[in-house]
C-alpha atoms as a PDB file:
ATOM      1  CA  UNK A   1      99.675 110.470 111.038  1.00  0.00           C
ATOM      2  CA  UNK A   2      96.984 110.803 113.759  1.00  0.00           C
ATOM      3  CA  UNK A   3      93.884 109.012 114.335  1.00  0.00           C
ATOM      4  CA  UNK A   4      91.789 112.227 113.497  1.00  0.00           C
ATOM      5  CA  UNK A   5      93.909 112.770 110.980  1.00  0.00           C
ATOM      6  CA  UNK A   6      92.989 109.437 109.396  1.00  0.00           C
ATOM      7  CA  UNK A   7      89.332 109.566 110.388  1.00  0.00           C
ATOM      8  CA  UNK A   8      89.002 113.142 108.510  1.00  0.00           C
ATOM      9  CA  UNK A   9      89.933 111.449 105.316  1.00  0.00           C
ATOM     10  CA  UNK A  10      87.290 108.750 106.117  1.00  0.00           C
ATOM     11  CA  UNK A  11      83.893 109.096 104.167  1.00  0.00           C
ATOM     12  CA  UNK A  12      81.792 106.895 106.298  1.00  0.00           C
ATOM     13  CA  UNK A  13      81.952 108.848 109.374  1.00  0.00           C
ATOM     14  CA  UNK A  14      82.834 108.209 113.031  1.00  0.00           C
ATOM     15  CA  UNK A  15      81.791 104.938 113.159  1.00  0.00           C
ATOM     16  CA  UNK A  16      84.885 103.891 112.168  1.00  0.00           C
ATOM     17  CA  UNK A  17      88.502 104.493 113.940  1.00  0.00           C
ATOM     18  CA  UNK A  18      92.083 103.920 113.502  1.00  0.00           C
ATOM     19  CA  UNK A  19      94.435 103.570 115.912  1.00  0.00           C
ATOM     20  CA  UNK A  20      97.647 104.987 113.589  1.00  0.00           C
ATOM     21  CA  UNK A  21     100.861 105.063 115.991  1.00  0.00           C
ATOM     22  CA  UNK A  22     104.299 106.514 115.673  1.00  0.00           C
ATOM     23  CA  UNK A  23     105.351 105.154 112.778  1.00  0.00           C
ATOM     24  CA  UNK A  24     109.549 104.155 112.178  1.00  0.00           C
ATOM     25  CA  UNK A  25     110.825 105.708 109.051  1.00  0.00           C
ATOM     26  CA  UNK A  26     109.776 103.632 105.882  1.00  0.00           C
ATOM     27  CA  UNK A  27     112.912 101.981 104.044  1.00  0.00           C
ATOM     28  CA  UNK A  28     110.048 101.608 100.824  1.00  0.00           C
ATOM     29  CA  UNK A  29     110.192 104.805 100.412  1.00  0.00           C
ATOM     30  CA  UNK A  30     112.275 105.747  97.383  1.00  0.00           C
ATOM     31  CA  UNK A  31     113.827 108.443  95.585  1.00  0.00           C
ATOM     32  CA  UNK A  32     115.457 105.300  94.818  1.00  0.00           C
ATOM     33  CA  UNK A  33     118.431 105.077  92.330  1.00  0.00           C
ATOM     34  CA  UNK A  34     119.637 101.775  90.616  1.00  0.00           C
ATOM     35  CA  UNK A  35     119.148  99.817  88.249  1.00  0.00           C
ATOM     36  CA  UNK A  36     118.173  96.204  87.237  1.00  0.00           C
ATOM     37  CA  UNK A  37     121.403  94.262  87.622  1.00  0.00           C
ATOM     38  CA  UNK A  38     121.825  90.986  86.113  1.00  0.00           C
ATOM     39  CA  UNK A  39     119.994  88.063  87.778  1.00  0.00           C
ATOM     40  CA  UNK A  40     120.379  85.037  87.290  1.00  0.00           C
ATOM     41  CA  UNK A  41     117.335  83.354  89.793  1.00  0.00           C
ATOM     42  CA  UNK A  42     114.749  82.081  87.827  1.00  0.00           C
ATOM     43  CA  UNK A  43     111.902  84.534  86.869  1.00  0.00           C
ATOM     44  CA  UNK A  44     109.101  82.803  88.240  1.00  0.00           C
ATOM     45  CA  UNK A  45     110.870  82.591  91.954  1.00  0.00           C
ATOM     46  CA  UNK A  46     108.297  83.097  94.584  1.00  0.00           C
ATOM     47  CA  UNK A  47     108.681  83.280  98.332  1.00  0.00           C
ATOM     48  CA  UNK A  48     106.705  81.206 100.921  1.00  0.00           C
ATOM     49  CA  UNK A  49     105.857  80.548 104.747  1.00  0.00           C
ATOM     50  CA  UNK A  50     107.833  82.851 107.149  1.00  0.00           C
ATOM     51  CA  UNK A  51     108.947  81.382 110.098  1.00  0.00           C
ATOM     52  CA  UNK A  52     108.691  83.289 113.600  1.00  0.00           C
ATOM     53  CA  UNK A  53     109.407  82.687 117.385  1.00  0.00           C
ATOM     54  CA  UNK A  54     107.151  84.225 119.247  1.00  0.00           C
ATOM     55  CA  UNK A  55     106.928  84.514 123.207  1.00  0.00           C
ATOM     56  CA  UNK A  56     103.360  83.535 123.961  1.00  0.00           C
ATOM     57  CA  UNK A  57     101.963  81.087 121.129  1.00  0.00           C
ATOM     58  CA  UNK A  58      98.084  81.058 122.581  1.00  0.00           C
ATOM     59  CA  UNK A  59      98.550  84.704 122.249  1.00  0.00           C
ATOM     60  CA  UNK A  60      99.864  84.661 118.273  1.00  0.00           C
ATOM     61  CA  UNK A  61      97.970  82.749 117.004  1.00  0.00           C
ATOM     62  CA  UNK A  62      94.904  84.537 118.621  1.00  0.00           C
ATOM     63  CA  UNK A  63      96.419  87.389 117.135  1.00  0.00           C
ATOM     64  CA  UNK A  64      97.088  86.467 113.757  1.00  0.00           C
ATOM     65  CA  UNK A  65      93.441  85.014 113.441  1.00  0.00           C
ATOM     66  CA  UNK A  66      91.526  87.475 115.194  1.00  0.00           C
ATOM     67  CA  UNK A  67      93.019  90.699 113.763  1.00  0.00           C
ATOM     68  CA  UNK A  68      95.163  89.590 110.412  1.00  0.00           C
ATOM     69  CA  UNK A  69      92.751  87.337 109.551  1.00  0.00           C
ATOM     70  CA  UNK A  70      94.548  83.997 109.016  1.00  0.00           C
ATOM     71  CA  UNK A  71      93.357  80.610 109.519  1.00  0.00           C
ATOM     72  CA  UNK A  72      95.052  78.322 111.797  1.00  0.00           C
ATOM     73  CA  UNK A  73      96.106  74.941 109.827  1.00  0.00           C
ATOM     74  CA  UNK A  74      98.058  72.976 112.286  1.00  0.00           C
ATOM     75  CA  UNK A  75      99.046  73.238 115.742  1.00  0.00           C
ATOM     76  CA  UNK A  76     100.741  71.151 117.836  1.00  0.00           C
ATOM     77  CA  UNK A  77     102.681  71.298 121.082  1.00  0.00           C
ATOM     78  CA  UNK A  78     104.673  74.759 121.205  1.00  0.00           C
ATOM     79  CA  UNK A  79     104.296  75.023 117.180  1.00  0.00           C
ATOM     80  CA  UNK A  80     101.445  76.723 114.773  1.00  0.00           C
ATOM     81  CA  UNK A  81     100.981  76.973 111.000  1.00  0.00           C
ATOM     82  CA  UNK A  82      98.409  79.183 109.765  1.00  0.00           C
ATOM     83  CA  UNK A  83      97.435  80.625 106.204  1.00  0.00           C
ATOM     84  CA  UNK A  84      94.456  80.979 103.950  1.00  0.00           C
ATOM     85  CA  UNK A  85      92.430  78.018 102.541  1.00  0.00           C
ATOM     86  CA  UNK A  86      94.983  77.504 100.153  1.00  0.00           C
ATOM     87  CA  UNK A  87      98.429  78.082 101.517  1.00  0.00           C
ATOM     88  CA  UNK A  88     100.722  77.985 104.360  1.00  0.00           C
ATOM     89  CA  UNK A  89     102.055  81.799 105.046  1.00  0.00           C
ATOM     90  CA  UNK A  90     103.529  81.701 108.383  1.00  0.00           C
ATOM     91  CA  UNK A  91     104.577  79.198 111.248  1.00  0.00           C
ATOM     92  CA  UNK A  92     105.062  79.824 114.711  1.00  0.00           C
ATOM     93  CA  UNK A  93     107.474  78.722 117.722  1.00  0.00           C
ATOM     94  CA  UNK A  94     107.217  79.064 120.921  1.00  0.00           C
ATOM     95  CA  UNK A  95     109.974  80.139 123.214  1.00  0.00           C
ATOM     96  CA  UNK A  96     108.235  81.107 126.230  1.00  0.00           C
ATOM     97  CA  UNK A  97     109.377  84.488 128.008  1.00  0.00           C
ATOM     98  CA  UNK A  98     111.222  85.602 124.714  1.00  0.00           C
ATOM     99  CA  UNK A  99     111.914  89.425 124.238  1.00  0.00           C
ATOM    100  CA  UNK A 100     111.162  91.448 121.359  1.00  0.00           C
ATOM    101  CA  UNK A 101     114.449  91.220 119.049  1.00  0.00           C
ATOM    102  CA  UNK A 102     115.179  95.237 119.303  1.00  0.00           C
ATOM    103  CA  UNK A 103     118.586  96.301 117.967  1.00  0.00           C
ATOM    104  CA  UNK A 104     119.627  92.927 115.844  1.00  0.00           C
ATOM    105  CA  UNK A 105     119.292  91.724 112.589  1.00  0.00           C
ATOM    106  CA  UNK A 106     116.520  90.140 111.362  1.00  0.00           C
ATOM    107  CA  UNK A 107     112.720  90.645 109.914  1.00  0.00           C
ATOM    108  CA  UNK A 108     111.701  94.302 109.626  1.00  0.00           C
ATOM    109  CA  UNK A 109     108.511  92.897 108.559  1.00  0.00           C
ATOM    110  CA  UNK A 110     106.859  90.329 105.972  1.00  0.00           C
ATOM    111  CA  UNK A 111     103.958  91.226 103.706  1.00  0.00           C
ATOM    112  CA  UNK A 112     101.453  89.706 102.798  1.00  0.00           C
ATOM    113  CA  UNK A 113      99.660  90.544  99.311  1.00  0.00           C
ATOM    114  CA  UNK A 114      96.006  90.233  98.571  1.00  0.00           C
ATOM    115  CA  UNK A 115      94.278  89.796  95.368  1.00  0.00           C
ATOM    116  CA  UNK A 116      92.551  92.597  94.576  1.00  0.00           C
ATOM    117  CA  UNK A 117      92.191  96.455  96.320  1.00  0.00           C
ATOM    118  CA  UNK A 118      88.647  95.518  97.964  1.00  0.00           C
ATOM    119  CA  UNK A 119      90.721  92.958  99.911  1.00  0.00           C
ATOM    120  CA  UNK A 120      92.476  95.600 101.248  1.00  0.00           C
ATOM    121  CA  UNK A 121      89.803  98.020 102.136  1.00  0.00           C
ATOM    122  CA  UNK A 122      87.636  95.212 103.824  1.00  0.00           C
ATOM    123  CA  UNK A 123      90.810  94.274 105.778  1.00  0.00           C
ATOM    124  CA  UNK A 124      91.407  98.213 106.726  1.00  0.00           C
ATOM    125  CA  UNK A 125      87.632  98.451 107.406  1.00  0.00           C
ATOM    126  CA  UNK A 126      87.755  95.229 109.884  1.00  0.00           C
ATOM    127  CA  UNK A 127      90.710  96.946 111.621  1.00  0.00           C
ATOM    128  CA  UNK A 128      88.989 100.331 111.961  1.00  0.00           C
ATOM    129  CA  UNK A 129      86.251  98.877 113.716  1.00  0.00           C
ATOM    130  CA  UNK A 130      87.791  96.656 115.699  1.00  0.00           C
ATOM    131  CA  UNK A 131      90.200 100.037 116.448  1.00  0.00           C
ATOM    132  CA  UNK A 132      92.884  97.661 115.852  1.00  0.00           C
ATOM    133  CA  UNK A 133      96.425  99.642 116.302  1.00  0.00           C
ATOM    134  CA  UNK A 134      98.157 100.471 113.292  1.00  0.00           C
ATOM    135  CA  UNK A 135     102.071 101.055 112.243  1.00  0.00           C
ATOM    136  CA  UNK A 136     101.181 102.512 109.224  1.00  0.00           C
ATOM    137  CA  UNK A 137      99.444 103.891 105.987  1.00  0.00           C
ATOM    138  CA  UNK A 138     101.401 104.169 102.902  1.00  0.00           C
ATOM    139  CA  UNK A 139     101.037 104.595  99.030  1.00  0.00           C
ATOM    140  CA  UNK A 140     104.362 103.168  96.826  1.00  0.00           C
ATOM    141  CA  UNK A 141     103.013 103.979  93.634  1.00  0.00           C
ATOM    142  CA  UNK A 142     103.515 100.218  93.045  1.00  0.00           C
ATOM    143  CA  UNK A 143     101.561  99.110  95.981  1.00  0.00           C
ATOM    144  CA  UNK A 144      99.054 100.706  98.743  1.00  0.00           C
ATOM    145  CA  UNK A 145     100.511  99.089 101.936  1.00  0.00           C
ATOM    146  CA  UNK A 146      98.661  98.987 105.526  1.00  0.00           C
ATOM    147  CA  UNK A 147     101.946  98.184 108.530  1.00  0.00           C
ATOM    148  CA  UNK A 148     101.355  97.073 111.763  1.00  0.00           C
ATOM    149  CA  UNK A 149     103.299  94.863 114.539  1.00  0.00           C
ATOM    150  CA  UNK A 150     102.470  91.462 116.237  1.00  0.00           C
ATOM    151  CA  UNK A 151     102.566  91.793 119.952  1.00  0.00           C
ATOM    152  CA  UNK A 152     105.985  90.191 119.947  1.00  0.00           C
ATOM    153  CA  UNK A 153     107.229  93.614 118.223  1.00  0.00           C
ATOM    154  CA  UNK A 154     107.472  91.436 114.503  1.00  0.00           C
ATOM    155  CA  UNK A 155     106.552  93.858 111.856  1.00  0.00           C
ATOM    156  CA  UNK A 156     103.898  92.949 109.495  1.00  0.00           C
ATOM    157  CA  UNK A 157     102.542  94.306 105.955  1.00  0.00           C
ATOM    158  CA  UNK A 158      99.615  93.802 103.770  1.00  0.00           C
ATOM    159  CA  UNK A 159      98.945  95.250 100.454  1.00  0.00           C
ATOM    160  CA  UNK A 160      97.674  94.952  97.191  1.00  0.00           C
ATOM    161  CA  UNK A 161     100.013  95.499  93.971  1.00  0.00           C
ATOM    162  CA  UNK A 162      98.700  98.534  91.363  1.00  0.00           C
ATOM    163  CA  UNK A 163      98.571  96.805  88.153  1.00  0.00           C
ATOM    164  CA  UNK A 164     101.910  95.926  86.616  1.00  0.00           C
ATOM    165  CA  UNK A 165     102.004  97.553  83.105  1.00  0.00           C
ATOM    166  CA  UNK A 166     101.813 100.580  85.563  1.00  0.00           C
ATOM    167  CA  UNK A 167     105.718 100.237  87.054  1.00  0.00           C
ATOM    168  CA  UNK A 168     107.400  97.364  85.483  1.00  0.00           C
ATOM    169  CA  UNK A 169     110.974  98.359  84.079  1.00  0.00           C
ATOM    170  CA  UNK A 170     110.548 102.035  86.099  1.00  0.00           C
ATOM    171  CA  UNK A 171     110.528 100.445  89.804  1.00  0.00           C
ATOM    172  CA  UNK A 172     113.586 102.381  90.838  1.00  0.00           C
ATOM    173  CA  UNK A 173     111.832 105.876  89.434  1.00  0.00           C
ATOM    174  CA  UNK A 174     108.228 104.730  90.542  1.00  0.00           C
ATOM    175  CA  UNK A 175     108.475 103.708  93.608  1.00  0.00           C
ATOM    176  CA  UNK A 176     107.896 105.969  96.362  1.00  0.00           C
ATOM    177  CA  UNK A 177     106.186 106.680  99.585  1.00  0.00           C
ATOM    178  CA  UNK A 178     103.133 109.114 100.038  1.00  0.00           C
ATOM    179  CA  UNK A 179     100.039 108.953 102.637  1.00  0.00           C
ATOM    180  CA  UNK A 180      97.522 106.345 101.714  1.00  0.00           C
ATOM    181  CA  UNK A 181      94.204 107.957 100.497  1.00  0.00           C
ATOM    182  CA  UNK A 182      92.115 105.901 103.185  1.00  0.00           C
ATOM    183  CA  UNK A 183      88.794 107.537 101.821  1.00  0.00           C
ATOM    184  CA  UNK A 184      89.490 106.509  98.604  1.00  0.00           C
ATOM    185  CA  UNK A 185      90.419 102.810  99.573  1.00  0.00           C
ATOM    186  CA  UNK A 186      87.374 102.226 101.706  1.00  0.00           C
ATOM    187  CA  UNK A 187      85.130 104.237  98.810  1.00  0.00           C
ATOM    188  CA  UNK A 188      85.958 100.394  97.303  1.00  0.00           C
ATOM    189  CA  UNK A 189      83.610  99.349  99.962  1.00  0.00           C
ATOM    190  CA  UNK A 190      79.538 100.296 100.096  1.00  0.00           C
ATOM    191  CA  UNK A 191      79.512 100.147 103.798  1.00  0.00           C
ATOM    192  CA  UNK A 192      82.667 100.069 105.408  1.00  0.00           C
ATOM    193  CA  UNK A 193      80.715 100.231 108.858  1.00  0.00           C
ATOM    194  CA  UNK A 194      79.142  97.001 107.773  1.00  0.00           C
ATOM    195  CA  UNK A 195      81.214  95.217 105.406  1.00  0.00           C
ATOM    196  CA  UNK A 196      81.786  91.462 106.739  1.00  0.00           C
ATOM    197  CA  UNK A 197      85.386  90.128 106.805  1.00  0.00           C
ATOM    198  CA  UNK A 198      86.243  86.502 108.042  1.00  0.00           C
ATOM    199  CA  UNK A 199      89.582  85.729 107.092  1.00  0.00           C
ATOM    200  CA  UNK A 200      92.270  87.126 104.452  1.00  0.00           C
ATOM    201  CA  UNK A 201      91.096  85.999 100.869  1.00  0.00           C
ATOM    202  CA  UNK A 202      91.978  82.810  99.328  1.00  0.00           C
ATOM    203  CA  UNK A 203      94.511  84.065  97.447  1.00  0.00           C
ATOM    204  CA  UNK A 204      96.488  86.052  99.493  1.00  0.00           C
ATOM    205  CA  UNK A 205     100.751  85.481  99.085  1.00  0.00           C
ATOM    206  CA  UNK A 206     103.862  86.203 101.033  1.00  0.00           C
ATOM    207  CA  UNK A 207     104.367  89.408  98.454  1.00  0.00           C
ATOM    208  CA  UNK A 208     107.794  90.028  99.959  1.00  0.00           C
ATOM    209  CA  UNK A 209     110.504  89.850 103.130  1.00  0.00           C
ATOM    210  CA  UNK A 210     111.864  92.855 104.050  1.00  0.00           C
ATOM    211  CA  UNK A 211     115.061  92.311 106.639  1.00  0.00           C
ATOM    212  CA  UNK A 212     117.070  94.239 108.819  1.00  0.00           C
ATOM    213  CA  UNK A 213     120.537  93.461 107.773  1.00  0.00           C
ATOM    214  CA  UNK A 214     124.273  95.213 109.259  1.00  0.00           C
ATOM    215  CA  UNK A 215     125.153  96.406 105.842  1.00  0.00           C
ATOM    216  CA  UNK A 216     123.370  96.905 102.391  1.00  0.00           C
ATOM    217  CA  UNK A 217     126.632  96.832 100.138  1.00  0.00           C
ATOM    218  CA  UNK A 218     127.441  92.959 101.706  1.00  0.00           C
ATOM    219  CA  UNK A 219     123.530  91.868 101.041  1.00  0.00           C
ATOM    220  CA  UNK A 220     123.510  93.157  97.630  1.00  0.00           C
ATOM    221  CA  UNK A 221     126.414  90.874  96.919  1.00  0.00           C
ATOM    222  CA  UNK A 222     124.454  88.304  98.511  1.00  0.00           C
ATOM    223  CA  UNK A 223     121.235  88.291  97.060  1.00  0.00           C
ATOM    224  CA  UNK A 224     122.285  89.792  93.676  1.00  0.00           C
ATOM    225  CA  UNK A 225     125.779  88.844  92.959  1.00  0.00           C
ATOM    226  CA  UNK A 226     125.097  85.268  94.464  1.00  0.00           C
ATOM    227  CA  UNK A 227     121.715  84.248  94.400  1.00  0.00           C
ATOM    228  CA  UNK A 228     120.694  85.972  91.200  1.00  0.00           C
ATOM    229  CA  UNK A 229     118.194  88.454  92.048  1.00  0.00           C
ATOM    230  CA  UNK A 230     117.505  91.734  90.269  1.00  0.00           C
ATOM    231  CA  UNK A 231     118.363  94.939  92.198  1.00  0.00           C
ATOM    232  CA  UNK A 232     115.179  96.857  90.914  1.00  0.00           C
ATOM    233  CA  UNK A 233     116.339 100.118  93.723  1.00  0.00           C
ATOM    234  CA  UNK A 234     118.766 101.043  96.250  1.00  0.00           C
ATOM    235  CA  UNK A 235     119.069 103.842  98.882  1.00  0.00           C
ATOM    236  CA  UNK A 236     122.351 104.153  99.257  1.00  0.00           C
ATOM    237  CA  UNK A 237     124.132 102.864 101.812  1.00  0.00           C
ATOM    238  CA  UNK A 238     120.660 102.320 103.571  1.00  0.00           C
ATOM    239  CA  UNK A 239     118.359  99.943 101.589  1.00  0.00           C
ATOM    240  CA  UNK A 240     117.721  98.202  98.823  1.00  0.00           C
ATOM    241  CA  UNK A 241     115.154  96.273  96.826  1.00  0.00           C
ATOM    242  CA  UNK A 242     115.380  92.774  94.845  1.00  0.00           C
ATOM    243  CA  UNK A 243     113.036  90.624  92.741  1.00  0.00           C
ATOM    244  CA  UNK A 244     112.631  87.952  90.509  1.00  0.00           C
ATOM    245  CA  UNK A 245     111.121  88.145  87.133  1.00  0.00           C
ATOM    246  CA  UNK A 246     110.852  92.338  87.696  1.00  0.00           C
ATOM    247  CA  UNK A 247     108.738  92.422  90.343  1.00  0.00           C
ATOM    248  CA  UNK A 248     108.935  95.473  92.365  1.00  0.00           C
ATOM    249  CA  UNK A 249     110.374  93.175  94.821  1.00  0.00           C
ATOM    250  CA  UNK A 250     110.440  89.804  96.681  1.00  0.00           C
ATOM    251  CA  UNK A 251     113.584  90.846  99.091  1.00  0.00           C
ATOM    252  CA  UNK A 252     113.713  94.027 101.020  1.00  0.00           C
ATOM    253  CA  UNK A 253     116.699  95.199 103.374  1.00  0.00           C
ATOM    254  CA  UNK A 254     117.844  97.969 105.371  1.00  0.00           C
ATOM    255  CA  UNK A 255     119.734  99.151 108.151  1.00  0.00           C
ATOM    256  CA  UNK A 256     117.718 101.739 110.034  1.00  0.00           C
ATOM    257  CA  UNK A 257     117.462  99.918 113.003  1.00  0.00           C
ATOM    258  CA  UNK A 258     120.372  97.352 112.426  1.00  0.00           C
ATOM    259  CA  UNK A 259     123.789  98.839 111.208  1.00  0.00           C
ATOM    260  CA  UNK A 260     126.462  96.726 112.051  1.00  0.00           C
ATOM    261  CA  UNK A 261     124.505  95.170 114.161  1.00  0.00           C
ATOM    262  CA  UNK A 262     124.171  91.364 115.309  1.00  0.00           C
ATOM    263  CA  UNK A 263     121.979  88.671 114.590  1.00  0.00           C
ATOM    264  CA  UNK A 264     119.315  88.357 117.350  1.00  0.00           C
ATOM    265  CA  UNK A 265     120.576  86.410 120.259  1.00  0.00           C
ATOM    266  CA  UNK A 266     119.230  82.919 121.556  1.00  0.00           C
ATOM    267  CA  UNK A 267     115.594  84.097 123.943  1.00  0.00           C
ATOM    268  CA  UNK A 268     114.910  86.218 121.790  1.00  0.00           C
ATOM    269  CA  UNK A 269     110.937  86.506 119.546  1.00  0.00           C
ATOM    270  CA  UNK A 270     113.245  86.355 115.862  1.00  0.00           C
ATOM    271  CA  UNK A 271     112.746  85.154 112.762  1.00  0.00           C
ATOM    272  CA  UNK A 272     113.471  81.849 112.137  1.00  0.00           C
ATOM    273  CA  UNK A 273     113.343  81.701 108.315  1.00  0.00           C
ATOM    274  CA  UNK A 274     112.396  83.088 105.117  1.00  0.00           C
ATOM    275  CA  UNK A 275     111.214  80.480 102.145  1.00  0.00           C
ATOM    276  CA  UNK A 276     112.557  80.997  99.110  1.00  0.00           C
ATOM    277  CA  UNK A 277     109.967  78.952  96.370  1.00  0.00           C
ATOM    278  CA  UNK A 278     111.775  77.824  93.315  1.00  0.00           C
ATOM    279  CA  UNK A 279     109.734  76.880  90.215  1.00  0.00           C
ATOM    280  CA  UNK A 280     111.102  73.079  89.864  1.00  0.00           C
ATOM    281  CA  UNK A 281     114.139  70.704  91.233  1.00  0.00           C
ATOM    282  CA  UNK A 282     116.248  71.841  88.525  1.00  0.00           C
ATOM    283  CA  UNK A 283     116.467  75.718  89.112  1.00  0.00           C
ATOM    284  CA  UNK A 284     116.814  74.412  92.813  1.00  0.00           C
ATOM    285  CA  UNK A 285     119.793  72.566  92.061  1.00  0.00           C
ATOM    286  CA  UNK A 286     120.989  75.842  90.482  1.00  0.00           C
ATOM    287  CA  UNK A 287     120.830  77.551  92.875  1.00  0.00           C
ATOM    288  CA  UNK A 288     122.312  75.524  95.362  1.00  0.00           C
ATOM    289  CA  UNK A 289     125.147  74.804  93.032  1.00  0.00           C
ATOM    290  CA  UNK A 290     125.815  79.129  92.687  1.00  0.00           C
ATOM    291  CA  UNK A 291     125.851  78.566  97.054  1.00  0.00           C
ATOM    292  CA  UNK A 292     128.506  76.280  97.093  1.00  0.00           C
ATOM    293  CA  UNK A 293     130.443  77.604  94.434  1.00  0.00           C
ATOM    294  CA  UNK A 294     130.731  80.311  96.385  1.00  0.00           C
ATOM    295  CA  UNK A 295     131.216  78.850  99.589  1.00  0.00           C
ATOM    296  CA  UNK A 296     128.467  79.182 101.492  1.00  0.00           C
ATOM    297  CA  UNK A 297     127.506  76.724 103.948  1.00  0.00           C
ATOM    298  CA  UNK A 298     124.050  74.934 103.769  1.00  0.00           C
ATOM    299  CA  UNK A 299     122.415  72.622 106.216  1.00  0.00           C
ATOM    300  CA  UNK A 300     118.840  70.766 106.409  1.00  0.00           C
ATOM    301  CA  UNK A 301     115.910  71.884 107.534  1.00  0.00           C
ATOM    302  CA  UNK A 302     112.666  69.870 107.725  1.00  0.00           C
ATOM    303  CA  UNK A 303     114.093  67.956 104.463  1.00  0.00           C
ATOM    304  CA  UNK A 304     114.898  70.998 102.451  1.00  0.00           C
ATOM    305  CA  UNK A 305     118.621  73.599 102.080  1.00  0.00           C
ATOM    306  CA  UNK A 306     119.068  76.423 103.856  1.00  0.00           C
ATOM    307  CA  UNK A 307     121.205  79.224 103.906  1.00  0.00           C
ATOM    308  CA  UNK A 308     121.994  82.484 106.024  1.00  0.00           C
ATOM    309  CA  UNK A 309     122.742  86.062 104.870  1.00  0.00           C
ATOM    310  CA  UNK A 310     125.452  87.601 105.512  1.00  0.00           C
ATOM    311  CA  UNK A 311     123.439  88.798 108.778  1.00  0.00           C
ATOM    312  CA  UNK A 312     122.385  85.587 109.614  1.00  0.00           C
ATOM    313  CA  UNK A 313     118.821  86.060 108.658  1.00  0.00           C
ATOM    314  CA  UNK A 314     118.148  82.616 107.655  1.00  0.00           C
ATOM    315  CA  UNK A 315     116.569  81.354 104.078  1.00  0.00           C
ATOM    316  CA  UNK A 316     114.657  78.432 103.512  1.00  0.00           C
ATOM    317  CA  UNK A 317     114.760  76.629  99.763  1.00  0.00           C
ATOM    318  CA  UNK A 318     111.880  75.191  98.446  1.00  0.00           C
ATOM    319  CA  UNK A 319     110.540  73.825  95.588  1.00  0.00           C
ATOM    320  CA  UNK A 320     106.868  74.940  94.038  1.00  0.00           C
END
C-alpha cells in the first residue's frame, strides 16, 4: 500500500501522512484451517514483558517513547523497562554494535493491544503526523492491526480486538487479512489533525508473540502437545496460531523468513524472552511439571523458569 494510497482513504485531508513501506507477507492472514486441539494451559494464561537486545539503548528507548508511546519505568546502566502506568511491557539490553537478527529464529514481532478502537486511531493519528514510517495496515476480522519495526529491525504490532462474541469458536474461519479502512478508524476521532496523544493508554497488554520458528509441525508439538495451548488455526506447513482460554491467539509462529533456520547468533539485536503469565503458583507448577515430564530443560532467570522452543526462542514463566 502507498502513502497516497493511504492518504486517499483519509477523511481529514492532507494534513495528515503515512509513511506505509514494503510490507513482508502477513503470516495473520488466514484462509486458515484447524481446529481447537485440546489444551491443557490454564484458560486465563496471559503473556507479559518481552525482552529485547537492542544495539543503541539511548536510541530505543527514545524510540519506544517518542513514537510507540511507552513510558520509561526503570533504567539503569545498559538496561530499560518501559510500559504504561500500570504495567511492564517490554525491557531492553544493550549490546552495543549489534546487527539486526535477519535470517534466524526469533521475534517476528510482539503486539501490543489497546483498550478500545479510539486508542488505536489516536495512536495511527499521532503517527500520521509525526509521518512516522509504517510496516503495515491490516484488518483480521478479529483485530484491526497497525505493524511497524524498531530501528533495530524488531517487528512490532498494535491493535485493538473486535468484540469477542464476534469470532470466538470460528477463529480458524474468521480470521483473515484485508486492508485496514484507515478513514473509518480515524472517523473514531473528531480531529485527527488535532487529537492529543501522550502515551499508549493505561490499559494497554502484550496481546500476543508472534515468532519466527525453523518448523511449524515441531512448535505445534511444543506449544500444543506440551504446554497445553489451543491451536485455534494453522497454515500449513507455514504458520500457526495458539491461545489460551479461545482467544484468537497469545502465540503466533511462522517460517517465512526462518525455515530451518538457526537461532540468532551471539551480537546480534534478538529477542531475549517471551513471558508467559500464569494465573497462580499452582497452574505454574503444572506447567513446569508437563516440561519436565517431557524432558525439557529449564533454568533460572531473574528468580523465575524458563524454557526454549524448539528454535530456541526463549520463554519466560511467571506468575500473575
Amino acid at each position: 500500500m502507498s502513502v497516497a494510497e493511504v492518504g486517499d482513504e483519509m477523511n481529514s485531508g492532507d494534513e495528515l501522512k503515512l509513511d506505509v513501506g514494503d510490507a513482508p507477507r502477513d503470516p495473520e492472514e488466514a484462509e486458515a484451517s484447524a481446529g481447537p486441539g485440546p489444551a491443557e494451559i490454564s484458560a486465563a494464561t496471559t503473556l507479559g514483558a518481552v525482552g529485547l537486545t537492542v544495539a543503541d539503548l539511548e536510541r530505543s528507548v527514545a524510540y519506544y517513547e517518542q513514537v510507540i508511546g511507552l513510558k520509561t519505568l526503570e533504567r539503569g546502566g545498559q538496561s530499560a523497562a518501559l510500559g504504561t502506568d500500570d504495567r511492564e511491557l517490554l525491557q531492553l539490553v544493550e549490546e552495543p554494535d549489534a546487527r539486526p537478527a535477519v535470517g534466524y529464529t526469533g521475534l517476528y514481532h510482539f503486539a501490543l493491544l489497546v483498550p478500545q478502537r479510539t486508542d488505536l486511531a489516536r495512536w495511527l493519528a499521532h503517527a500520521a503526523r509525526d509521518r512516522q514510517p509504517i510496516v503495515g495496515l491490516s484488518d483480521h476480522f478479529v483485530s484491526e492491526a497497525i505493524y511497524l519495526s524498531d530501528p533495530d529491525g524488531h517487528g512490532i504490532e498494535i491493535y485493538w480486538d473486535r468484540p469477542r462474541e464476534l469470532w470466538e469458536g470460528r477463529v480458524e474461519e474468521r480470521m483473515t487479512t484485508l486492508p485496514l479502512d484507515v478513514g473509518n478508524l480515524l472517523g473514531e476521532l473528531d480531529d485527527p489533525a488535532a487529537e492529543p496523544f501522550d502515551s499508549l493508554a493505561t490499559g494497554t497488554v502484550m496481546g500476543h508473540v508472534h515468532l519466527k520458528v525453523a518448523a511449524i509441525p515441531d512448535t505445534v508439538a511444543f506449544y500444543r502437545d506440551l504446554l497445553g495451548f489451543g491451536l485455534m488455526a494453522q497454515l500449513g506447513l507455514q504458520a500457526a496460531f495458539l491461545s489460551a482460554g479461545g482467544y484468537h491467539h497469545h502465540i503466533g509462529a511462522n517460517t517465512w523468513e526462518s525455515s530451518e533456520a538457526p537461532p540468532p547468533p551471539a551480537g546480534t539485536a534478538s529477542l531475549r524472552h517471551a513471558t508467559i503469565v500464569m494465573p497462580d503458583p499452582r497452574e505454574r507448577d503444572r506447567l513446569i511439571t508437563r516440561l519436565e515430564r517431557g524432558d525439557r530443560r529449564l533454568r533460572e532467570s531473574g528468580g523465575n523458569p524458563s524454557v526454549a522452543d524448539p528454535s530456541g526462542n526463549r520463554l519466560l514463566i511467571t506468575v500473575a
